[in-house]
C-alpha atoms as a PDB file:
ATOM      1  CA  UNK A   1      33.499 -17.458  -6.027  1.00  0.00           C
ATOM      2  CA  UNK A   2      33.301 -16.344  -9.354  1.00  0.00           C
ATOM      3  CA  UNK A   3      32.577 -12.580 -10.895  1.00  0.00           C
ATOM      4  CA  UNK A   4      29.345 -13.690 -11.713  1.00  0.00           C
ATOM      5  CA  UNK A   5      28.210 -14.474  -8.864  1.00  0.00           C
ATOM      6  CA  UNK A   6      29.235 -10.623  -7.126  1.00  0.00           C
ATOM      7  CA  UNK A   7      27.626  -9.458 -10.391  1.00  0.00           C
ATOM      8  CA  UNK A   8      23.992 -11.309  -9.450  1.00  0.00           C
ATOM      9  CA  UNK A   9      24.826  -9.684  -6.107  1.00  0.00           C
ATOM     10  CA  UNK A  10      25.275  -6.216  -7.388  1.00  0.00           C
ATOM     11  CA  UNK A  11      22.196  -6.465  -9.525  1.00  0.00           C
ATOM     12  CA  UNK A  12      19.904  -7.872  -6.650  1.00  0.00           C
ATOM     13  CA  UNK A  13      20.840  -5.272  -3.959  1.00  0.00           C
ATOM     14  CA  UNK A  14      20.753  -2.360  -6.705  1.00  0.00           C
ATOM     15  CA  UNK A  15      16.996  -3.491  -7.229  1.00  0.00           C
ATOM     16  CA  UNK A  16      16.358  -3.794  -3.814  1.00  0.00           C
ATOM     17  CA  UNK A  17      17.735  -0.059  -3.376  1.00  0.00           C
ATOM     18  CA  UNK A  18      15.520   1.447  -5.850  1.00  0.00           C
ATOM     19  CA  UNK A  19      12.318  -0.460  -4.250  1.00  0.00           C
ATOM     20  CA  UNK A  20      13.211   1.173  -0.934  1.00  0.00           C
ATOM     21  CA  UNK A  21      13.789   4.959  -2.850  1.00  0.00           C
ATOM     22  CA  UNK A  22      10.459   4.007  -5.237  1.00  0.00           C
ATOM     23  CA  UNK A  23       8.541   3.433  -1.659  1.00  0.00           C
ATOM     24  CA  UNK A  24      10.202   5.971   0.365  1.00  0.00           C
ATOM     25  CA  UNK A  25       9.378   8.720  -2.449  1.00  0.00           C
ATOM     26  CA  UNK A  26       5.924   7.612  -2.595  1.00  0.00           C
ATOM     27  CA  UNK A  27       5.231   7.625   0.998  1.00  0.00           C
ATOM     28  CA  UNK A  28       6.723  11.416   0.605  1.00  0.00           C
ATOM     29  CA  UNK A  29       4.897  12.560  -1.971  1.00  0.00           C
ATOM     30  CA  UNK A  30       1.874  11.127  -0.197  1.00  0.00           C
ATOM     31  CA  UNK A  31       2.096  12.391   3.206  1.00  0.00           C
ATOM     32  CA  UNK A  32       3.019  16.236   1.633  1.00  0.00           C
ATOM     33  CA  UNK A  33       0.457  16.247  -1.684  1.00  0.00           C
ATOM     34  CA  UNK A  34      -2.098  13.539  -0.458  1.00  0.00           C
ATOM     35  CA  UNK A  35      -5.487  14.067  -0.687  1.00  0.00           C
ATOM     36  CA  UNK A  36      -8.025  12.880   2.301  1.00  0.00           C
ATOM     37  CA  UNK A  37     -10.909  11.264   1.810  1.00  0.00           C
ATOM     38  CA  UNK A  38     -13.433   8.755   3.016  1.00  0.00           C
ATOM     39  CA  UNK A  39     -13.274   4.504   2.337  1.00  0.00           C
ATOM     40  CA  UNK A  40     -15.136   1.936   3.247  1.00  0.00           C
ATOM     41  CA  UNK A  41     -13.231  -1.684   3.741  1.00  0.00           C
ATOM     42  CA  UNK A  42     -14.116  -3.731   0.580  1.00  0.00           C
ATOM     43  CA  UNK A  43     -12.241  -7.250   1.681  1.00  0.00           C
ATOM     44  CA  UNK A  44     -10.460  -8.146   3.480  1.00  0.00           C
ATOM     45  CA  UNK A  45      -7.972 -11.727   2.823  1.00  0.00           C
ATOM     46  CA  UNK A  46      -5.685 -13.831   4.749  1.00  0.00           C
ATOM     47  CA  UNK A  47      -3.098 -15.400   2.415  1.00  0.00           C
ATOM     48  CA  UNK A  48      -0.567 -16.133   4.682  1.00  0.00           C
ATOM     49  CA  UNK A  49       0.193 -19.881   4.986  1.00  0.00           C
ATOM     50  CA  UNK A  50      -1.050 -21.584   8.253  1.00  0.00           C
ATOM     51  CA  UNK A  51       0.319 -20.091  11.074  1.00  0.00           C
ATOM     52  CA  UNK A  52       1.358 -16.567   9.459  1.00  0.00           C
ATOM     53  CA  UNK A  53      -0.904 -13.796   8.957  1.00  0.00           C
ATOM     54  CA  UNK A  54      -0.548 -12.030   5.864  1.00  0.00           C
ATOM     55  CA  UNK A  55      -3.384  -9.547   5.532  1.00  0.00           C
ATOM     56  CA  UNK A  56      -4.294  -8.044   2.993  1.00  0.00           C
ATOM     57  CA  UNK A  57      -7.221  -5.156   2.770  1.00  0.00           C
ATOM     58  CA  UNK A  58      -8.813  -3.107   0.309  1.00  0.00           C
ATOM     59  CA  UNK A  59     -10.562  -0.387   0.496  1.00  0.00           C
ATOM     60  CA  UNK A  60     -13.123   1.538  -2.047  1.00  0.00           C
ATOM     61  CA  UNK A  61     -13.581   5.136  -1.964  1.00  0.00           C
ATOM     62  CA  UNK A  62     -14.351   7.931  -4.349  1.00  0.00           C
ATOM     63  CA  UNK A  63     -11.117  10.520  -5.610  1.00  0.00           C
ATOM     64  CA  UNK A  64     -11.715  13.916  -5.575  1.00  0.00           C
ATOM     65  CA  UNK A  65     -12.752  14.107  -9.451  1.00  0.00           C
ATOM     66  CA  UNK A  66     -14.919  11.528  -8.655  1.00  0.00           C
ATOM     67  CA  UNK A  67     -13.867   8.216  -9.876  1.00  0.00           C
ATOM     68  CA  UNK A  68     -14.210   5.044  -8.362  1.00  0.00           C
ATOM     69  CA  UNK A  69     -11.096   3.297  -6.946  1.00  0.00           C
ATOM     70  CA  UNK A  70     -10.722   0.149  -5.027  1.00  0.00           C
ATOM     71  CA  UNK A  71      -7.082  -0.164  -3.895  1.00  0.00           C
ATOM     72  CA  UNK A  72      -4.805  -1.975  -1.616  1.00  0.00           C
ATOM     73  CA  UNK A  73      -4.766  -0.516   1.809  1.00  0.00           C
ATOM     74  CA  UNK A  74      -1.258   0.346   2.823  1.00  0.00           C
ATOM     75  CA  UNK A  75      -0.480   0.054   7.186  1.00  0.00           C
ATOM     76  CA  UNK A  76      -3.857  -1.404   7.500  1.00  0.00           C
ATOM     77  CA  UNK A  77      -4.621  -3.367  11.185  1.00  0.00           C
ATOM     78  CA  UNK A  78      -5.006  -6.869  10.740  1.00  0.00           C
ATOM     79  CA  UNK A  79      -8.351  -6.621  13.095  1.00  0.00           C
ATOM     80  CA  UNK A  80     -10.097  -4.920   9.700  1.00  0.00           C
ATOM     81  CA  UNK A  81     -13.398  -6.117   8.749  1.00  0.00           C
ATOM     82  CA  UNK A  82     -15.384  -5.526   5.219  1.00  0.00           C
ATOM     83  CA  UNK A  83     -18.155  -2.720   5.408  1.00  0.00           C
ATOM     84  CA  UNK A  84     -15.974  -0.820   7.879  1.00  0.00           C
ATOM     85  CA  UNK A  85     -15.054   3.374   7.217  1.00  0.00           C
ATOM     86  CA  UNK A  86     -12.058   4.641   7.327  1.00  0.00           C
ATOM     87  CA  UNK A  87     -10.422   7.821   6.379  1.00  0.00           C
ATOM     88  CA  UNK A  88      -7.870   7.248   4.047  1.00  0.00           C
ATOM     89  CA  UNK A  89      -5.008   9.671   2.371  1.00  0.00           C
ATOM     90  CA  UNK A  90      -4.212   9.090  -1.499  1.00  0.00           C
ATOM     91  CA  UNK A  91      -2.103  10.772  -4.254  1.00  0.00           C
ATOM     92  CA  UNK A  92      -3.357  11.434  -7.213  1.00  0.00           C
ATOM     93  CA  UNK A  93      -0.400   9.272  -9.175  1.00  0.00           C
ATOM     94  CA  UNK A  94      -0.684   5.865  -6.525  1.00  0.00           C
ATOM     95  CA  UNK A  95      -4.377   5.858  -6.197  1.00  0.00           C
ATOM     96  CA  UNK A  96      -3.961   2.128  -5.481  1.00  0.00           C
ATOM     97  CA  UNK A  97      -1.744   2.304  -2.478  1.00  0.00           C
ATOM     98  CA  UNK A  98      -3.841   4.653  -0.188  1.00  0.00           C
ATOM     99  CA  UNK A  99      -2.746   4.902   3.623  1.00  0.00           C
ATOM    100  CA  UNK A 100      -4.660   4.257   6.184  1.00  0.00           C
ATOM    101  CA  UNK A 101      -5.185   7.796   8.541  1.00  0.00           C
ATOM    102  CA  UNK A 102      -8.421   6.515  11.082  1.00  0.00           C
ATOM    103  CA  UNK A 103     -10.563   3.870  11.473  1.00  0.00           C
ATOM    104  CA  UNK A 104     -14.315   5.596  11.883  1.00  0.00           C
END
């Protein structure tokens, strides 16, 4: 094996680290400074290939300064269905990426 070859190695798992510290500080920052609200299921899509699920759900709901956001629902069921509430917990910075609390 050749040096650059550890060096490709080095560089992937050094990204991979920060992903997991960029996540794990968000979920953090969300659980302690989130703000709770309540979303209603906008869609909800299936783009896993046959035979996988791959859910994905988003969810629209109102901040507390009153703007509109539709974001990706983060640790959402993959029973969801569009139209359904849900109580939700945001931060202010990742208003994209709430997490799911209940389903109503």
């Amino acid at each position: 094996m050749d040096m650059k070859f550890y060096v490709m190695w080095a560089v992937f798992l050094t990204i991979c680290l920060l992903i997991v510290l960029f996540s794990r500080r968000i979920n953090r920052q969300i659980k302690e400074d989130g703000i709770e609200t309540t979303g209603v299921v906008s869609s909800v899509t299936d783009s896993g290939e046959p035979g996988e699920i791959d859910i994905r759900v988003q969810v629209r709901y109102l901040t507390e300064d009153g703007e509109e956001v539709e974001g990706i629902l983060i640790n959402a069921p993959n029973d969801m269905v569009p139209g359904q509430r849900v109580r939700i917990k945001y931060h202010p910075k990742y208003k994209m990426n709430p997490r799911l609390i209940e389903i109503l």
